[in-house]
Protein backbone atom coordinates (compact mmCIF):
# COMPACT_ATOMS: atom_id res chain seq x y z
CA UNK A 1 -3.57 88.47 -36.68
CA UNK A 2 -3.22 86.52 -33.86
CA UNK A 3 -6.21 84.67 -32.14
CA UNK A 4 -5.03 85.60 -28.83
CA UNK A 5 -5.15 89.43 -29.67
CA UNK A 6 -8.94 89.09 -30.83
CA UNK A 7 -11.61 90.02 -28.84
CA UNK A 8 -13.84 87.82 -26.93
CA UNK A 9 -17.53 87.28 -28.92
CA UNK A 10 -19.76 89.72 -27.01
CA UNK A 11 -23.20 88.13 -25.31
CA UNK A 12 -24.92 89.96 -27.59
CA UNK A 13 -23.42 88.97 -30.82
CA UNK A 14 -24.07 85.26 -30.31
CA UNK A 15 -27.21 83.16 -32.01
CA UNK A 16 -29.65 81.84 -29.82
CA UNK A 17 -27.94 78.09 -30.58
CA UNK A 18 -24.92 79.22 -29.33
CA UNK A 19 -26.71 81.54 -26.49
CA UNK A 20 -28.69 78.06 -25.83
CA UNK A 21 -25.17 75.76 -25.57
CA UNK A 22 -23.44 78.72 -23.02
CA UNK A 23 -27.07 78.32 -20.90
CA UNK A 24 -26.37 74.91 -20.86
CA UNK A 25 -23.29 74.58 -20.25
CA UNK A 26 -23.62 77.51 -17.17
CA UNK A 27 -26.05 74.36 -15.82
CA UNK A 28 -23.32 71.59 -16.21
CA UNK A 29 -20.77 73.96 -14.29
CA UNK A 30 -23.18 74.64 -11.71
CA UNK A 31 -24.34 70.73 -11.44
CA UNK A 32 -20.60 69.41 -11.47
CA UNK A 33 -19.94 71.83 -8.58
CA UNK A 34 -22.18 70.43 -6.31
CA UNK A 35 -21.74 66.67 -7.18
CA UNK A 36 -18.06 67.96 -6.59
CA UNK A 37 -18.99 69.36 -3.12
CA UNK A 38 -20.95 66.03 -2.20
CA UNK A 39 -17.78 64.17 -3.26
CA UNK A 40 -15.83 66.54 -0.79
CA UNK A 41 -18.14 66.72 2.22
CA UNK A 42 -17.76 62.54 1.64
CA UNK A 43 -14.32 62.39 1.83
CA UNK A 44 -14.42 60.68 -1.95
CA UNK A 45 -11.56 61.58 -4.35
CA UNK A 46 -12.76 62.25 -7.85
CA UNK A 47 -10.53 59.05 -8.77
CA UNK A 48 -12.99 57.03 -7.25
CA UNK A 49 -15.77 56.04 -9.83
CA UNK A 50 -19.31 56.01 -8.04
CA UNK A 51 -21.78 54.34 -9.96
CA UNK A 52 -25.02 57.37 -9.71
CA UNK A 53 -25.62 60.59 -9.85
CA UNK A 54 -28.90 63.11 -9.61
CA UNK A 55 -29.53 66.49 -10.67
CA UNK A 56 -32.49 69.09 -10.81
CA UNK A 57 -31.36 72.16 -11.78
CA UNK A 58 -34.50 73.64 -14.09
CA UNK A 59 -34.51 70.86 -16.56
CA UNK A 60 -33.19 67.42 -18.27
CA UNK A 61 -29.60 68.48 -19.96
CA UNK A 62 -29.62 66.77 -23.12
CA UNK A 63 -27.25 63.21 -23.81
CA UNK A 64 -24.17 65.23 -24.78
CA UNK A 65 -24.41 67.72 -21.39
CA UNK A 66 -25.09 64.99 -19.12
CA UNK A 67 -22.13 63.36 -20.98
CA UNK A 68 -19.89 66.19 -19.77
CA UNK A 69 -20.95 66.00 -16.05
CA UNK A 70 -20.40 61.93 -16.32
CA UNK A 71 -16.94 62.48 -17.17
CA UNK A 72 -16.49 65.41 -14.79
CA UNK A 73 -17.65 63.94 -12.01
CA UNK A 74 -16.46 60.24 -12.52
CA UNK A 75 -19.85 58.52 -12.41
CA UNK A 76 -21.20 55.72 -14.40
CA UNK A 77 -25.16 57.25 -14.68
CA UNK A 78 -26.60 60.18 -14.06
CA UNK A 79 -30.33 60.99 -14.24
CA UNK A 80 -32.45 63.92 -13.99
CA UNK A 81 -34.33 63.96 -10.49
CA UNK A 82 -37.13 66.26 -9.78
CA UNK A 83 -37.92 65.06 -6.67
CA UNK A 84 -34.01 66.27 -4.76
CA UNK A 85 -33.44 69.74 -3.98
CA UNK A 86 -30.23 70.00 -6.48
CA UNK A 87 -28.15 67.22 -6.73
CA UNK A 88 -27.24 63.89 -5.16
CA UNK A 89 -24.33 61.42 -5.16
CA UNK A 90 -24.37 57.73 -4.31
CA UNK A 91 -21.66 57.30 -1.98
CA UNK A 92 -21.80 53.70 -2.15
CA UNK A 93 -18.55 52.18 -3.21
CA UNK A 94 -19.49 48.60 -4.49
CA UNK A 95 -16.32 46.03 -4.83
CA UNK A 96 -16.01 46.34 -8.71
CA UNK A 97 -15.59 50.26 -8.05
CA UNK A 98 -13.23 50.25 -5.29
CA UNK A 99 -10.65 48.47 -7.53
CA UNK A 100 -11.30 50.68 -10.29
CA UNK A 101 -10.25 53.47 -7.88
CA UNK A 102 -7.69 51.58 -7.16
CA UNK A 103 -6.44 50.87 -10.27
CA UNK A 104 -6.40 54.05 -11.71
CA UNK A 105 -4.89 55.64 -8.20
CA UNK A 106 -1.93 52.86 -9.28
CA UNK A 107 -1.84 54.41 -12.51
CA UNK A 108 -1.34 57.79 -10.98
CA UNK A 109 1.65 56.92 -8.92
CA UNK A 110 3.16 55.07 -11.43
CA UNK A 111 2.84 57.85 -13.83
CA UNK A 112 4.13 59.78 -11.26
CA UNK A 113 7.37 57.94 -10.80
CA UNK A 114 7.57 57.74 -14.72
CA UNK A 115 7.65 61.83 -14.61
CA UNK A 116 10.12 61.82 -11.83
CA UNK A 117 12.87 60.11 -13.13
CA UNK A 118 11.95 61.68 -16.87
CA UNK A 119 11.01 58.92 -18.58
CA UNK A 120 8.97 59.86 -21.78
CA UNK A 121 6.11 58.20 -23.59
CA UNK A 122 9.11 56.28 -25.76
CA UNK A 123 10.53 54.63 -22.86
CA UNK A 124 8.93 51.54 -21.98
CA UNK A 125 9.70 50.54 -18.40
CA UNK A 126 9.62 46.93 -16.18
CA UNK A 127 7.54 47.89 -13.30
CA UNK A 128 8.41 45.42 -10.29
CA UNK A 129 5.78 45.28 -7.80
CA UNK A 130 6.58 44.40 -4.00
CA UNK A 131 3.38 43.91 -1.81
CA UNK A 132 2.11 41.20 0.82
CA UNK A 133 -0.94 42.19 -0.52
CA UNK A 134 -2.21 39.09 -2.48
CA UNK A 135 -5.56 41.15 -3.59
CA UNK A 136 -3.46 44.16 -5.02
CA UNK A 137 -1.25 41.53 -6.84
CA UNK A 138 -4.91 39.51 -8.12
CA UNK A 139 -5.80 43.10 -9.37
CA UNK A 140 -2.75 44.03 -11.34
CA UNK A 141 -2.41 40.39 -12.82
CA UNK A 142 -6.32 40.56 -13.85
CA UNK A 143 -5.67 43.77 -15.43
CA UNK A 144 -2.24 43.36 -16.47
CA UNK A 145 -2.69 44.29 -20.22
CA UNK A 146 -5.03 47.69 -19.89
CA UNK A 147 -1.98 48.63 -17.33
CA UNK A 148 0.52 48.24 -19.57
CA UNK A 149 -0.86 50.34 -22.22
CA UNK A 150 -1.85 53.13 -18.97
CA UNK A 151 1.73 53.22 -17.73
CA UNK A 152 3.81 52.43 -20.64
CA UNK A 153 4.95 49.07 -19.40
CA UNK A 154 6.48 46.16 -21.22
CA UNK A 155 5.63 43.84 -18.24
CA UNK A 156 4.67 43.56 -14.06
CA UNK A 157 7.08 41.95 -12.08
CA UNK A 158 6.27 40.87 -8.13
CA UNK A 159 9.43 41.27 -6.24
CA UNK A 160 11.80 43.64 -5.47
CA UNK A 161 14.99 44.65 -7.51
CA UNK A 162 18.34 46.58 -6.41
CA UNK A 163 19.34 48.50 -9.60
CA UNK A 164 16.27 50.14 -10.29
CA UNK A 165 15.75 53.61 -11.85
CA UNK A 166 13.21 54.78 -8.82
CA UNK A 167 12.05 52.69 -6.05
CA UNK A 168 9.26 54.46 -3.78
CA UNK A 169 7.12 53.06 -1.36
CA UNK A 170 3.34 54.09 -1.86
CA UNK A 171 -0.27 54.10 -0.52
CA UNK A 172 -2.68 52.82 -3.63
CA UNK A 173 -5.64 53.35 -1.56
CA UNK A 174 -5.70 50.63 1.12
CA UNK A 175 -2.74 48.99 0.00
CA UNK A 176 0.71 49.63 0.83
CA UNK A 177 3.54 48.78 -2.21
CA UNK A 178 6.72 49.16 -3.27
CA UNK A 179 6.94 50.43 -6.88
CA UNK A 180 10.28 50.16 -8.83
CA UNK A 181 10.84 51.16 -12.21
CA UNK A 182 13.57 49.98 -14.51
């Protein structure tokens, strides 16, 4: 029989360690959503890594729970707060964060592209790079290797080619580049 015919476990059937973990996991959903709703009314994508978040909702989730919001959420800490009203997000977006935003909102694009022209996780591309931006190049160059393995690349080039596979022009935060692929 198939799994997908099967009926779902009713509340009542459940042990109380599995009643427990759905408890639990009701407070993560409810904790992510406002973290989520702090990020909004900030105007912060949830590509942006902030470095701290709070939470009182009841109790302290345990390690693996608060592991789950982390990830969620995109922030490096979190910590149970009993002195805020539900939740609160630190906004501030320290250098060392900004270009990991930025890093992974090149990522994005280039993936992007990659999906565009159908490229699949077996094609290894030469990404050329065209921006005035001398910081944006720093970044990719100090990160060069981790990008490679994020975007399938077998190298970063920094200038602009003719015969190229796609060639868009893109916003990586506050940088403005021209992406090729080939």
């Amino acid at each position: 029989e198939s799994v997908h015919l099967l009926q779902w476990p009713k509340p009542d059937n459940l042990n109380s360690k599995q009643k427990e973990i759905l408890d639990e996991m009701q407070r993560v959903r409810k904790i992510v959503e406002k973290i989520h709703n702090l990020r909004d009314a900030s105007g912060i994508k949830v590509r942006q890594p902030l470095s701290l978040a709070k939470y009182n909702f009841a109790k302290k989730l345990d390690k693996e729970f608060e592991d789950i919001v982390l990830d969620e959420v995109n922030v490096k800490s979190i910590e149970f707060d009993k002195t805020i009203e539900d939740a609160f997000l630190d906004t501030n977006i320290t250098e060392e964060l900004k270009q990991e935003g930025d890093l992974r909102e090149f990522v994005r694009n280039v993936n992007s592209l990659r999906k565009e022209t159908g490229l699949t996780i077996k094609d290894e591309v030469i990404i050329y790079v065209d921006t005035l931006n001398t910081k944006f190049v720093q970044l990719v160059n100090d990160n060069k290797e981790s990008l490679k393995k994020d975007v399938l690349a077998k190298d970063f080039i920094f200038e602009t080619i003719d015969n190229a596979l796609i060639t868009k022009q893109l916003k990586i935060n506050d940088f403005t580049v021209l992406i090729s692929l080939k």
